[in-house]
N, C-alpha and C. Protein backbone atom coordinates (compact mmCIF):
# COMPACT_ATOMS: atom_id res chain seq x y z
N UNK A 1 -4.10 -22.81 63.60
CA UNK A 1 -4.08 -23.61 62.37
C UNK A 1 -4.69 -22.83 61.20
N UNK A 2 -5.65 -22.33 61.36
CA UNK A 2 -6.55 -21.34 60.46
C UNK A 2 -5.66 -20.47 59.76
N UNK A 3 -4.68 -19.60 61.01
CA UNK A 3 -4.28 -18.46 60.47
C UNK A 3 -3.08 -18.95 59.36
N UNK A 4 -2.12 -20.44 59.98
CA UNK A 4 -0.82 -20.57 58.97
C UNK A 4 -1.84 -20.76 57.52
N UNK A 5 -3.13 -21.69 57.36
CA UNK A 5 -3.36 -22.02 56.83
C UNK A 5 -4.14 -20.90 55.50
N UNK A 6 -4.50 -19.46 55.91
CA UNK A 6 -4.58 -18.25 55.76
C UNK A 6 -3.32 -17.47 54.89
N UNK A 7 -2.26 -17.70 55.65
CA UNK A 7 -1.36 -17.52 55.67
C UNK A 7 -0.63 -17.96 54.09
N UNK A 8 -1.05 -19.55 54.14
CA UNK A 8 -0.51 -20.34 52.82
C UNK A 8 -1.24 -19.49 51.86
N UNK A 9 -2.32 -19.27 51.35
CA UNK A 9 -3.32 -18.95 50.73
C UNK A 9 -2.78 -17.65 50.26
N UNK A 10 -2.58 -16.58 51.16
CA UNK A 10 -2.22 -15.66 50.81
C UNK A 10 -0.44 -15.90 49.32
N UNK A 11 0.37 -16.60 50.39
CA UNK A 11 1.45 -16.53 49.66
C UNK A 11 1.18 -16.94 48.62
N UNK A 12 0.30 -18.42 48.10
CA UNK A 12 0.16 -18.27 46.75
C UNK A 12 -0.59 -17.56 45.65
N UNK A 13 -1.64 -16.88 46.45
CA UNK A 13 -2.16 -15.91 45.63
C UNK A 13 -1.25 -15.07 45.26
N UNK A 14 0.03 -14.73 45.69
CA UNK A 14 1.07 -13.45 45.65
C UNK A 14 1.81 -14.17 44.30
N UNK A 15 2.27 -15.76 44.77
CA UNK A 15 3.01 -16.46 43.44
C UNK A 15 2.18 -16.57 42.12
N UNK A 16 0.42 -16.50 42.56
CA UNK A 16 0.23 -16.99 41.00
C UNK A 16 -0.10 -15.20 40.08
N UNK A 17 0.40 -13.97 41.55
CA UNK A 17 0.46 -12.99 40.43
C UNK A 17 1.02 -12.74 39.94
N UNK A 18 2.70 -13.02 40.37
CA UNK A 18 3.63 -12.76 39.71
C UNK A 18 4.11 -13.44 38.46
N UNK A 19 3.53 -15.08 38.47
CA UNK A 19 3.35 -15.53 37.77
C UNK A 19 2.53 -14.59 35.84
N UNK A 20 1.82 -14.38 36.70
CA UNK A 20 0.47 -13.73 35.56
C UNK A 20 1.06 -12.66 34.69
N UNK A 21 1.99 -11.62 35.74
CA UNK A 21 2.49 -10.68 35.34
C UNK A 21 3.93 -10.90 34.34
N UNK A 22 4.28 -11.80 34.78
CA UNK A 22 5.49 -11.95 34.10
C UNK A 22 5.30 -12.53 32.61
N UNK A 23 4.69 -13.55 32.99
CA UNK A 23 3.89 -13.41 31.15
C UNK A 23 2.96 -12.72 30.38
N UNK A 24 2.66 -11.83 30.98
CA UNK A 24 2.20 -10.54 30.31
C UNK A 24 3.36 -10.01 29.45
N UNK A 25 4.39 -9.52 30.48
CA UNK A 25 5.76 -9.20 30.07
C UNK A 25 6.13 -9.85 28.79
N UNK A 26 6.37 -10.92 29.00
CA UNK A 26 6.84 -11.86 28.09
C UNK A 26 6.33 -11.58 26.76
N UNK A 27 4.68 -11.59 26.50
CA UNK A 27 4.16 -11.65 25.53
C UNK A 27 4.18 -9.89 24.79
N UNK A 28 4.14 -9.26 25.90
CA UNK A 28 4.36 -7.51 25.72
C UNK A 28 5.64 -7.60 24.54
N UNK A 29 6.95 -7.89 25.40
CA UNK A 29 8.30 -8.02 24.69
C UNK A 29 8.56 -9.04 23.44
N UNK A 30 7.44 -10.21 22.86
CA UNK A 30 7.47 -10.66 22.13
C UNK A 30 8.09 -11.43 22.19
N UNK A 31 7.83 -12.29 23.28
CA UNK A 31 8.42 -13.60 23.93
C UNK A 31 7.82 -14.94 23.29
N UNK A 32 6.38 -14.49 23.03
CA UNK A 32 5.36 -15.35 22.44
C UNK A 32 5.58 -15.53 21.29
N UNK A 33 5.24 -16.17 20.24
CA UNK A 33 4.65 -16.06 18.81
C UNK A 33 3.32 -17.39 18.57
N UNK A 34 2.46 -16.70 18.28
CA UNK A 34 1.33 -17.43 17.79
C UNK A 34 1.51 -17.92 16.65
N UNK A 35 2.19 -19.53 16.23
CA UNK A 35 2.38 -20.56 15.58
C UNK A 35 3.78 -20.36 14.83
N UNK A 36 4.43 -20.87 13.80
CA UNK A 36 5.87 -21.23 13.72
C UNK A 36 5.67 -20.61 12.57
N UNK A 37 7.32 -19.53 12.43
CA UNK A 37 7.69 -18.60 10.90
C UNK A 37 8.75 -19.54 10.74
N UNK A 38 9.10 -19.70 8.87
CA UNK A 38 9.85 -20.30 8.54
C UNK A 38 10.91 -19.40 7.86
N UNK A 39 12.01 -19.24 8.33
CA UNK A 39 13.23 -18.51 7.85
C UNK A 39 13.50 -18.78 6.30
N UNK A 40 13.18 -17.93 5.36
CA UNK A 40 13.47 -17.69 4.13
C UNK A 40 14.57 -17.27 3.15
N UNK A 41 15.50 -18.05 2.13
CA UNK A 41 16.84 -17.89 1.81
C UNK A 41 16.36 -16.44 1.26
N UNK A 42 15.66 -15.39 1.71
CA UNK A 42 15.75 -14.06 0.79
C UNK A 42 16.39 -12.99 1.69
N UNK A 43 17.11 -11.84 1.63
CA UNK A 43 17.27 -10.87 2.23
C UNK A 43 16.29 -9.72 2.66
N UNK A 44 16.10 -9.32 3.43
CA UNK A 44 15.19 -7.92 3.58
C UNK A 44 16.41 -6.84 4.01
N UNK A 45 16.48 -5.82 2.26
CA UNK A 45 17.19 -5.20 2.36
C UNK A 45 16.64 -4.40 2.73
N UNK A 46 17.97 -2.82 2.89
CA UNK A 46 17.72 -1.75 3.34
C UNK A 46 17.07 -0.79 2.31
N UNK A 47 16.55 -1.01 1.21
CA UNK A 47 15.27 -0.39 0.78
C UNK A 47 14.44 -0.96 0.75
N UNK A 48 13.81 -1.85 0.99
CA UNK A 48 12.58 -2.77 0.93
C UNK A 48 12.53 -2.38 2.77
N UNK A 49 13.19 -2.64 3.44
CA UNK A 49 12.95 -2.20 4.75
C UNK A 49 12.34 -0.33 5.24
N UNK A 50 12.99 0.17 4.19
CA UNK A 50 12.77 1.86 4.25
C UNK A 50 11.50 1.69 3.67
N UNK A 51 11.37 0.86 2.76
CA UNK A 51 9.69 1.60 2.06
C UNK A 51 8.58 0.76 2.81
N UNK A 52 8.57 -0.03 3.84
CA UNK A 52 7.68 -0.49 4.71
C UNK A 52 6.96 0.58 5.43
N UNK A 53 5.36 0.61 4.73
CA UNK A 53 4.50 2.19 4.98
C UNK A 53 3.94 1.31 5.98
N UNK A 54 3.96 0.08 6.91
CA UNK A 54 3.24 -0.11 8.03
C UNK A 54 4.07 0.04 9.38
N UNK A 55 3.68 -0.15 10.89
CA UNK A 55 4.27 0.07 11.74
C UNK A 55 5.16 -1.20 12.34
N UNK A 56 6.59 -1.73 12.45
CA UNK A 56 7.35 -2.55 12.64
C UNK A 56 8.10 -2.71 14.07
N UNK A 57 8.66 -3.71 14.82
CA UNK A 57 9.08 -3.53 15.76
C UNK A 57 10.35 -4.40 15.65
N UNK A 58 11.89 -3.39 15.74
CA UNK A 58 12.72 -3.97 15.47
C UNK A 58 13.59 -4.05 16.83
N UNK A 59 14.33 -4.84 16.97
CA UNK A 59 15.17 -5.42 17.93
C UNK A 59 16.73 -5.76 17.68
N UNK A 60 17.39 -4.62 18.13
CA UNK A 60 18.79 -4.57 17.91
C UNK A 60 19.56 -5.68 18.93
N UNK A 61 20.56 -6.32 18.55
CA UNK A 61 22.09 -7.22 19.58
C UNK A 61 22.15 -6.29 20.74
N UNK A 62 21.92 -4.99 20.91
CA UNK A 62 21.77 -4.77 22.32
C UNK A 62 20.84 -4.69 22.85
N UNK A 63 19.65 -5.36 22.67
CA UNK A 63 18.68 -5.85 23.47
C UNK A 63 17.26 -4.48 22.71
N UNK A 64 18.01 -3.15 22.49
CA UNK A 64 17.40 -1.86 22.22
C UNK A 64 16.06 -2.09 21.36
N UNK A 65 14.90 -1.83 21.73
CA UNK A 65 13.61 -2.12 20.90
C UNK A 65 13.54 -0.27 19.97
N UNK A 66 12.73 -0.44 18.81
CA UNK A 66 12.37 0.63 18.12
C UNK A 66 11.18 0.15 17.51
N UNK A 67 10.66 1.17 17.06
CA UNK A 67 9.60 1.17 16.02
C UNK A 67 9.46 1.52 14.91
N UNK A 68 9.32 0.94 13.52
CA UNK A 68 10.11 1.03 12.54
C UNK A 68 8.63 1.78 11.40
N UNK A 69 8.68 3.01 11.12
CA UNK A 69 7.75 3.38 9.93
C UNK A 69 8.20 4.41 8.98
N UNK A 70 7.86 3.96 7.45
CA UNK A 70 8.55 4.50 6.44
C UNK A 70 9.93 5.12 6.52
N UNK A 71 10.95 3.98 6.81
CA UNK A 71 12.12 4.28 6.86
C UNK A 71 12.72 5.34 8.07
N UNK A 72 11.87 5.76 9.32
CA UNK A 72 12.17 6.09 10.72
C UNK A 72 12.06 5.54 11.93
N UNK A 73 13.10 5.19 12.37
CA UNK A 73 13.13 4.20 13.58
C UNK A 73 13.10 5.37 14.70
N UNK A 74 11.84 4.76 15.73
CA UNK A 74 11.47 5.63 16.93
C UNK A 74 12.21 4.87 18.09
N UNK A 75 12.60 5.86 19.06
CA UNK A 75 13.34 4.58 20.48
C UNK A 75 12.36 4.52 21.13
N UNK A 76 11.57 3.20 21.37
CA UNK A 76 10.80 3.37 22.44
C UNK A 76 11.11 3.45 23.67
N UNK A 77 12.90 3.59 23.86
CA UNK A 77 13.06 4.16 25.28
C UNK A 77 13.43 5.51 25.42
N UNK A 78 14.36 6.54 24.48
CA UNK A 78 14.14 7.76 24.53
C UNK A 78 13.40 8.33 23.49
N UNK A 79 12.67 7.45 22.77
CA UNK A 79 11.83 8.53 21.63
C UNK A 79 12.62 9.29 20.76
N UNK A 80 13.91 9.30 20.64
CA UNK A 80 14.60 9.90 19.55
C UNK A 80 14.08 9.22 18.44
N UNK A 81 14.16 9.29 16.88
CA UNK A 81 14.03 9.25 16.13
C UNK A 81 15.44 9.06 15.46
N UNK A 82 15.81 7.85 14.58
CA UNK A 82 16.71 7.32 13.73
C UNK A 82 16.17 7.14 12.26
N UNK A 83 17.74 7.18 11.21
CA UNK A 83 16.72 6.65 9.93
C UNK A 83 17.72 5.08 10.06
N UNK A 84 16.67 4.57 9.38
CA UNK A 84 16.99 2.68 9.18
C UNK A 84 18.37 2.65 9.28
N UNK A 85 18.94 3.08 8.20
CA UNK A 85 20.65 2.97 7.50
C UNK A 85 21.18 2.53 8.67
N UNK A 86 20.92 4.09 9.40
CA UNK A 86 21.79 3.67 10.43
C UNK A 86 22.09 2.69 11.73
N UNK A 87 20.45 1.99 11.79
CA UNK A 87 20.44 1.00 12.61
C UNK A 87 20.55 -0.26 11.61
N UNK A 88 21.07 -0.34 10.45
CA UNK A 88 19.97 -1.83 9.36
C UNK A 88 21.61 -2.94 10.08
N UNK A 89 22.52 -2.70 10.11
CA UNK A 89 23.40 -4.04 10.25
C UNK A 89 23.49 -4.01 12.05
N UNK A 90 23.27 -3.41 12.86
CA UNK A 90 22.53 -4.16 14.05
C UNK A 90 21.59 -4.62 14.34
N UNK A 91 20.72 -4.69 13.11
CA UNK A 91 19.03 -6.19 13.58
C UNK A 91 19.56 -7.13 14.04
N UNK A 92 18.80 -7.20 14.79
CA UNK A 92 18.84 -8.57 15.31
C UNK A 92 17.38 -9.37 14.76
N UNK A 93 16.00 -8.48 15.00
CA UNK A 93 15.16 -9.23 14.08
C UNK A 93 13.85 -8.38 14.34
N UNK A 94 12.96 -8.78 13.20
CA UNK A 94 11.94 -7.16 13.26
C UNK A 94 10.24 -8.24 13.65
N UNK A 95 9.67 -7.41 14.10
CA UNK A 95 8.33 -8.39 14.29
C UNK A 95 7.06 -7.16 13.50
N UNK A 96 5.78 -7.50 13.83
CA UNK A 96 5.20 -7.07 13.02
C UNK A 96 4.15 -7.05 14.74
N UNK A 97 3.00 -6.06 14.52
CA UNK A 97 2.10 -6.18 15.20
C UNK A 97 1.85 -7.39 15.92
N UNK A 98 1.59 -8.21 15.24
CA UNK A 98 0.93 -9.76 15.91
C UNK A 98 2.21 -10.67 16.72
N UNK A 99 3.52 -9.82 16.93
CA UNK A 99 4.34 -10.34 17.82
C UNK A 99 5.12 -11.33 16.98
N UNK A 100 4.79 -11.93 15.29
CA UNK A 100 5.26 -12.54 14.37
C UNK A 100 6.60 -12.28 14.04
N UNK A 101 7.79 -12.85 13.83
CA UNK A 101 9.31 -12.72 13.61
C UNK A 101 9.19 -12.26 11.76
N UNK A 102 9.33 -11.04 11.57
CA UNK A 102 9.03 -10.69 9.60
C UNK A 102 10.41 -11.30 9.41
N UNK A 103 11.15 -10.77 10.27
CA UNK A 103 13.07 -11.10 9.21
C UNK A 103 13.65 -10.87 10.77
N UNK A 104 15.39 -11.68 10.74
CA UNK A 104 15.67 -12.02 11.70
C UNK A 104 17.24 -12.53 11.04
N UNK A 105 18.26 -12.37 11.82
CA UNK A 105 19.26 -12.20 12.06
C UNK A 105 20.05 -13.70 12.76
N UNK A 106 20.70 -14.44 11.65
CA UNK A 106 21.76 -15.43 13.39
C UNK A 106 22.56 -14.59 14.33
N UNK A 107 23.19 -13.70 13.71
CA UNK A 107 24.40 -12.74 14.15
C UNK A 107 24.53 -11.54 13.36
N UNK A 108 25.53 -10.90 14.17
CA UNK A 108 25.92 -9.55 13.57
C UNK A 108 26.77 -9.67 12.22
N UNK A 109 26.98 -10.56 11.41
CA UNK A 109 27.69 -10.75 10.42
C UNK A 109 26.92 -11.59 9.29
N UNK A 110 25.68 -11.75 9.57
CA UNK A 110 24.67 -12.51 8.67
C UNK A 110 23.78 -12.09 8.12
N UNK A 111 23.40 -12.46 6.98
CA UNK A 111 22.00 -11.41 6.36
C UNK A 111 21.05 -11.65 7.01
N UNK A 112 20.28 -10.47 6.97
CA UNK A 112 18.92 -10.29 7.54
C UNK A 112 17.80 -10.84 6.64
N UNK A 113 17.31 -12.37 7.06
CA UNK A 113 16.59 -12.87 5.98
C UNK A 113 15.15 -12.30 6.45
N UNK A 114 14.45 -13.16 5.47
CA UNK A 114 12.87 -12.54 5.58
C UNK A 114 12.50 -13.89 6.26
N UNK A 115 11.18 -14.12 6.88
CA UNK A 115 10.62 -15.08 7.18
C UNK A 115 9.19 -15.71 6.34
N UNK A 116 8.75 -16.49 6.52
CA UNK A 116 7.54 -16.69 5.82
C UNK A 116 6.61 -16.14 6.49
N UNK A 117 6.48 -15.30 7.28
CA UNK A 117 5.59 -14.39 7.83
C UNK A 117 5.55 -13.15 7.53
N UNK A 118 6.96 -12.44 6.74
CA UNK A 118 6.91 -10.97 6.06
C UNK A 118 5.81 -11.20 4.82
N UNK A 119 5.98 -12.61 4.27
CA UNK A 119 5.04 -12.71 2.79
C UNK A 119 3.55 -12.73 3.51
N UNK A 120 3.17 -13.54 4.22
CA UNK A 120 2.12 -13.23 4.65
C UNK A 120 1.45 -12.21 5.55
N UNK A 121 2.18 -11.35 5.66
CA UNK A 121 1.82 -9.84 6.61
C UNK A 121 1.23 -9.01 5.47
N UNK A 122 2.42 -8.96 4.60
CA UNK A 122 2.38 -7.80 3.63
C UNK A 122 3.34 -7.39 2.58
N UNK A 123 3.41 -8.51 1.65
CA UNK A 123 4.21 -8.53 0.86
C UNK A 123 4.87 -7.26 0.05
N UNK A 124 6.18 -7.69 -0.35
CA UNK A 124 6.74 -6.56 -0.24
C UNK A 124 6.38 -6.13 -1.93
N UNK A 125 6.00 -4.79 -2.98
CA UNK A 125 5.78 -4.85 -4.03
C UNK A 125 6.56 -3.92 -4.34
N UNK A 126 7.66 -3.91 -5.64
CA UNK A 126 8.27 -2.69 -5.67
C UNK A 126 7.57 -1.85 -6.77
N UNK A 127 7.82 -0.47 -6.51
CA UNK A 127 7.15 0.72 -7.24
C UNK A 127 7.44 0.59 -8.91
N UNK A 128 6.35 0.66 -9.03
CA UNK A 128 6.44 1.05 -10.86
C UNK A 128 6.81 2.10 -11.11
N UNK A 129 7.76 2.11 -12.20
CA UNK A 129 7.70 3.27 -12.62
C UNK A 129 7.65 3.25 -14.14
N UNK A 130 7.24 4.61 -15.02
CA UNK A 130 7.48 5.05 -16.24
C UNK A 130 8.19 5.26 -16.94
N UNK A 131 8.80 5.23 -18.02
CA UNK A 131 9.63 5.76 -18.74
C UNK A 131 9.94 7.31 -18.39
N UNK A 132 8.68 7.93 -19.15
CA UNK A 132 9.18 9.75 -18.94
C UNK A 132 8.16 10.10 -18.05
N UNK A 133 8.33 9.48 -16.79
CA UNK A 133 6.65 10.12 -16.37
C UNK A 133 7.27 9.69 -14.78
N UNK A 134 7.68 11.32 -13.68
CA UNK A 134 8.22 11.17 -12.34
C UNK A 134 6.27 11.58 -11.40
N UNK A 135 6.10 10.20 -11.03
CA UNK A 135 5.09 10.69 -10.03
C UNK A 135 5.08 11.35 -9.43
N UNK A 136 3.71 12.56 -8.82
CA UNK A 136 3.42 13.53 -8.26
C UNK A 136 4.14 13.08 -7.00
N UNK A 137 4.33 13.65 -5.72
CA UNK A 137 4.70 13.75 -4.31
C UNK A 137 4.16 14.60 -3.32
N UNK A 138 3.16 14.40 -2.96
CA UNK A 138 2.86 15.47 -1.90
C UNK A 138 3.87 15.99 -0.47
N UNK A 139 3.56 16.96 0.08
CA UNK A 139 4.34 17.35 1.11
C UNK A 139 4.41 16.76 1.89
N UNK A 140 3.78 15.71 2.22
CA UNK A 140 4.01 14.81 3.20
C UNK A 140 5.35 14.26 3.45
N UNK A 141 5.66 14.07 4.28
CA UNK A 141 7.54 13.22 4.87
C UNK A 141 7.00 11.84 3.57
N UNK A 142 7.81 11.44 3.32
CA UNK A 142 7.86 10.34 2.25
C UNK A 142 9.38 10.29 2.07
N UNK A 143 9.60 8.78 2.10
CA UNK A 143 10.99 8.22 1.58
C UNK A 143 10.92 7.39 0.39
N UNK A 144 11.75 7.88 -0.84
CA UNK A 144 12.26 6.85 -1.67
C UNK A 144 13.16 6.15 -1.67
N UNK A 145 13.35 5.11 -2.89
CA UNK A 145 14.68 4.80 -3.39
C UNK A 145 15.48 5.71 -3.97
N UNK A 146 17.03 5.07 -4.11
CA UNK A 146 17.93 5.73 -4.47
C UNK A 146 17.70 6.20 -6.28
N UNK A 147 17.05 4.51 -7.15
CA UNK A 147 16.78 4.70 -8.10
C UNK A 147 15.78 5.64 -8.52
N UNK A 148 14.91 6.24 -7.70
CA UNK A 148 13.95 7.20 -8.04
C UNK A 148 14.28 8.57 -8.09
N UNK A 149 15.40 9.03 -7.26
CA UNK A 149 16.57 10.29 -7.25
C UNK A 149 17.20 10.44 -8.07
N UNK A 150 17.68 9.67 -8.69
CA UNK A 150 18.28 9.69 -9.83
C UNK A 150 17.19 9.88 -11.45
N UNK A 151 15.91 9.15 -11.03
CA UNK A 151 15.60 9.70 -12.17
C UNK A 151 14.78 11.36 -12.22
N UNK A 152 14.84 11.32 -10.99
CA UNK A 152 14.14 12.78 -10.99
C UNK A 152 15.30 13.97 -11.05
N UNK A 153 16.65 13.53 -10.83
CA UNK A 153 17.16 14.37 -11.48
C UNK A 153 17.82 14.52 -12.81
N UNK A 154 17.42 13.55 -13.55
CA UNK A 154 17.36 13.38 -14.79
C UNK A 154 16.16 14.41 -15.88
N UNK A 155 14.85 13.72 -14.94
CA UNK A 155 13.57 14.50 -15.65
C UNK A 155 14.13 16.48 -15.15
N UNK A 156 14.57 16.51 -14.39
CA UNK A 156 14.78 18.19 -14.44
C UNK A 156 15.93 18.63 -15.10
N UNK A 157 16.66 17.73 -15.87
CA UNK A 157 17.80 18.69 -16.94
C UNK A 157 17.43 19.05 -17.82
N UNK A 158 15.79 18.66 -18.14
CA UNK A 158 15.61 18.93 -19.55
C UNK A 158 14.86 20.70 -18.89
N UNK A 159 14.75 20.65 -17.87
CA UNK A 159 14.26 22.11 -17.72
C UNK A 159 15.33 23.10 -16.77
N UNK A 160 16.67 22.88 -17.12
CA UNK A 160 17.39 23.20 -16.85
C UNK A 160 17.47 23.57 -15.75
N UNK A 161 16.75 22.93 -15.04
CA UNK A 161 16.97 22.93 -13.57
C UNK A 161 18.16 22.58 -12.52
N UNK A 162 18.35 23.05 -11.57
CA UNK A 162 19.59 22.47 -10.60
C UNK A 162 19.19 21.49 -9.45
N UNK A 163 19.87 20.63 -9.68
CA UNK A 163 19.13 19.47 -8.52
C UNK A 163 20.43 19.36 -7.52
N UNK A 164 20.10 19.62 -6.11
CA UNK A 164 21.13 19.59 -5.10
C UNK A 164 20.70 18.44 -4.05
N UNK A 165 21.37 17.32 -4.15
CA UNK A 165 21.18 16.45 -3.22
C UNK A 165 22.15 16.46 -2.28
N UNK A 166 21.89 16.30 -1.08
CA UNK A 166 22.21 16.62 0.35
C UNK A 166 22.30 15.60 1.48
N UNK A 167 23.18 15.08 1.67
CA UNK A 167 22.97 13.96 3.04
C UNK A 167 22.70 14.79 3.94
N UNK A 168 21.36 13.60 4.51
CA UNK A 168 21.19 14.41 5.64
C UNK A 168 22.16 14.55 6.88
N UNK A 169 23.01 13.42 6.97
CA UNK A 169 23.83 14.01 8.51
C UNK A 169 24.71 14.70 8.08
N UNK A 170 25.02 15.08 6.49
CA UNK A 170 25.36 16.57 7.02
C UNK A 170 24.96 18.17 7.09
N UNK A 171 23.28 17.75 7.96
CA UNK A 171 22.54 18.83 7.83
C UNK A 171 22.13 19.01 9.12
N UNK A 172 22.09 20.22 10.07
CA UNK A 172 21.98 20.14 11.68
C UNK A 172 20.35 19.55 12.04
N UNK A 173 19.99 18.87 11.78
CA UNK A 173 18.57 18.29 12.07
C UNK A 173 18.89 17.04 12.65
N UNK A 174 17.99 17.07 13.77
CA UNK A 174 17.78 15.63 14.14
C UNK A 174 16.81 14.63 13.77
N UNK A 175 15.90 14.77 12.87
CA UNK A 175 14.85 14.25 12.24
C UNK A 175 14.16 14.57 10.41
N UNK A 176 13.97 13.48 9.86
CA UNK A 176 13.65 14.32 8.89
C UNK A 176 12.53 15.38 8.72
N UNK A 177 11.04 14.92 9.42
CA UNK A 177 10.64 15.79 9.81
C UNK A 177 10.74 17.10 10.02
N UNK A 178 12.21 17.31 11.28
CA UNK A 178 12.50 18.63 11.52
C UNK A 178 13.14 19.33 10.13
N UNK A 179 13.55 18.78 9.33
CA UNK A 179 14.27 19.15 8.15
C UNK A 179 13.32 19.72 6.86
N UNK A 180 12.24 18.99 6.84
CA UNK A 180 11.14 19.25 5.87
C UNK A 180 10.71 20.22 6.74
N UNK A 181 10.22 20.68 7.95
CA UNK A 181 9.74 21.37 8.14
C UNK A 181 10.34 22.89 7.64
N UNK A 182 11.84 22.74 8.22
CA UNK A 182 12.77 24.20 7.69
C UNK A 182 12.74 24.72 6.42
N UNK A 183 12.53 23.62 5.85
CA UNK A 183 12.88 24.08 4.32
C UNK A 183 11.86 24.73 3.75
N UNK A 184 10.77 23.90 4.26
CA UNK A 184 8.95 24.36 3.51
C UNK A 184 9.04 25.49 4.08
N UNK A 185 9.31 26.41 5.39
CA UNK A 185 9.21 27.60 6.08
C UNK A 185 10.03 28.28 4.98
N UNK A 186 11.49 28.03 4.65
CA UNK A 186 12.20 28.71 3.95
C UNK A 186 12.21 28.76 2.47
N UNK A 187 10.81 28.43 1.94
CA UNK A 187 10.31 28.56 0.60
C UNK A 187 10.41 27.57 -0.16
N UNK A 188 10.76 26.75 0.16
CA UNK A 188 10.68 25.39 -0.90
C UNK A 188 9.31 24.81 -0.80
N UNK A 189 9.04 24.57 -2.49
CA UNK A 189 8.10 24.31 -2.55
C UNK A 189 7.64 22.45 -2.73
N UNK A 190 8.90 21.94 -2.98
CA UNK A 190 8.67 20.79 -3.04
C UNK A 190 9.98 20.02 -1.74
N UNK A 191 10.18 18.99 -1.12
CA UNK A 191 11.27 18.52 0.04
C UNK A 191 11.01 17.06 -0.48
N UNK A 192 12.07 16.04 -0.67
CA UNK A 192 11.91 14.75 -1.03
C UNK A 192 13.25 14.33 -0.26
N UNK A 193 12.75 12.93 0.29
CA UNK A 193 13.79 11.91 1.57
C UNK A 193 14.16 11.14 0.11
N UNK A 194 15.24 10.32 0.30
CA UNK A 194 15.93 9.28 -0.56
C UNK A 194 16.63 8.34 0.49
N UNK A 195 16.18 7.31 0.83
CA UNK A 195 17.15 6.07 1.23
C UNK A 195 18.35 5.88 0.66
N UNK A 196 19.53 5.86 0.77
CA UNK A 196 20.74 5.32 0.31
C UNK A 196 21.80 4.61 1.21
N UNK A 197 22.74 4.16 0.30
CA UNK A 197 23.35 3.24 0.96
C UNK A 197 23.81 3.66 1.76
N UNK A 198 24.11 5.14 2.28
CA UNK A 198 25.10 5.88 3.09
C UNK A 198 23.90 6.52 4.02
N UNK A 199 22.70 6.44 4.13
CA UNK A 199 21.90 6.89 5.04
C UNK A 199 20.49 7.60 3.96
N UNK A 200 20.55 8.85 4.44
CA UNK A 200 19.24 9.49 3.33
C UNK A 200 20.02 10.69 3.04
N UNK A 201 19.13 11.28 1.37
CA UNK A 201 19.88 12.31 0.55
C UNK A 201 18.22 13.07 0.56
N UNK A 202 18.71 14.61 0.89
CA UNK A 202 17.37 15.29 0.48
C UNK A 202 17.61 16.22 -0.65
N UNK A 203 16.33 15.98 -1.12
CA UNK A 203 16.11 17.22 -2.40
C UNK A 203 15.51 18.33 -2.04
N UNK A 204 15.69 19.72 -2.64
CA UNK A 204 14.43 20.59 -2.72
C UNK A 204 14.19 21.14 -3.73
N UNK A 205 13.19 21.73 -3.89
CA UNK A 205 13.18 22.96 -5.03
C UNK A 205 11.97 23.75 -4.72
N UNK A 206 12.47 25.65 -4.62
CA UNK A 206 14.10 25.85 -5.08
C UNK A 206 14.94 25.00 -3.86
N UNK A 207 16.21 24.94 -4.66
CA UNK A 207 17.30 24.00 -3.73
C UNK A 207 18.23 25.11 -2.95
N UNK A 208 18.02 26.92 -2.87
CA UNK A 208 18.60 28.03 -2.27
C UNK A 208 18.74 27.76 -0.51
N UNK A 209 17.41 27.25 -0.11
CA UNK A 209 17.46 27.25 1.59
C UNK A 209 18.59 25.97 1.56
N UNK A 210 18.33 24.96 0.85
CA UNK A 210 18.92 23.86 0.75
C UNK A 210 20.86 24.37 1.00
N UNK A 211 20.77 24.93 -0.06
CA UNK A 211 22.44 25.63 0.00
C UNK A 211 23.04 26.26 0.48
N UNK A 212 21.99 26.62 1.34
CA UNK A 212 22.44 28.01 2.19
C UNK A 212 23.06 26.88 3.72
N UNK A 213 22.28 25.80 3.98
CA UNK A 213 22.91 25.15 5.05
C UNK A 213 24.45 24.40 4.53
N UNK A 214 24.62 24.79 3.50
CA UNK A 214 26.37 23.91 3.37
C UNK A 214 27.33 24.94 3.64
């Protein structure tokens, strides 16, 4: 009697681990959310999504998780590296650290709204800019807007400069990273990312290493 009764004991200690474990899972994969986001009539476009300088966790219609920072999506299953563009109309819906839904998707044919939890994470502010005055950029990987490419190649006609903008897929790199890195080796002194509607456009100057890959 002891031993069936041994016996029981054991098996449910086995059920209440699997139990334990599986909602671990759950809450890991963002099964959970700690209290209710309210779906917002706004879009979270694909530059307001690129200039998000915090760390994001987005979730594509095929189930595929990434990690979303300054406009580079990481796979957290092979670690390749994507830019947004090319994943932005398969969201399915992006969360934020705290497992919170920021923006979210009905379907593959619906805008990607924001939630009332993107405003309270970290609202989105867009960049000021100047009349005649293109902010400094350090070497750091950094992505802009499209509107900021354009004015910076505006501010260099007056110094008769040549501005060569470049999509990146059609440049043999798999990362932008790897791309800034080539160029800074090959004498450029300045490398700038641009979000666009067609993916990202890079600058350099000089723009020679730049030309030499077309």
């Amino acid at each position: 009697m002891k031993g069936g009764v041994n016996d029981l004991r054991v098996v449910d200690s086995f059920f209440v681990f699997i139990r334990a474990s599986l909602c671990q899972l759950h809450i890991l994969f963002g099964g959970i959310h700690l209290g209710k986001v309210q779906v917002m009539p706004k879009e979270l476009t694909l530059e307001e999504l690129a200039s998000l300088d915090y760390e994001v966790y987005v979730k594509l219609f095929d189930q595929s998780t990434y990690s979303l920072k300054n406009g580079i999506a990481l796979s957290l299953l092979t670690q390749k590296e994507h830019p947004v563009s090319a994943l932005y109309n398969l969201i399915k819906n992006i969360k934020g650290k705290d497992k919170q839904i920021l923006a979210k998707r009905k379907s593959k044919f619906t805008k990607l709204l924001k939630t009332s939890a993107f405003y309270d994470q970290s609202p989105y502010i867009p960049r000021k800019r100047t009349k005649n005055h293109f902010p400094m950029v350090d070497q750091r990987q950094s992505i802009h807007p499209l509107n900021d490419l354009k004015h910076y190649q505006k501010s260099l006609k007056a110094s008769r400069a040549k501005t060569v903008s470049v999509p990146l897929q059609d440049l043999p790199f798999e990362s932008l990273e790897k791309c800034r890195e080539y160029l800074i080796a090959h004498g450029c002194e300045t490398v700038l990312f641009y979000a666009t509607k067609q993916g990202f456009s890079v600058v350099a100057d000089p723009s020679t290493p730049l030309e030499a890959l077309l």
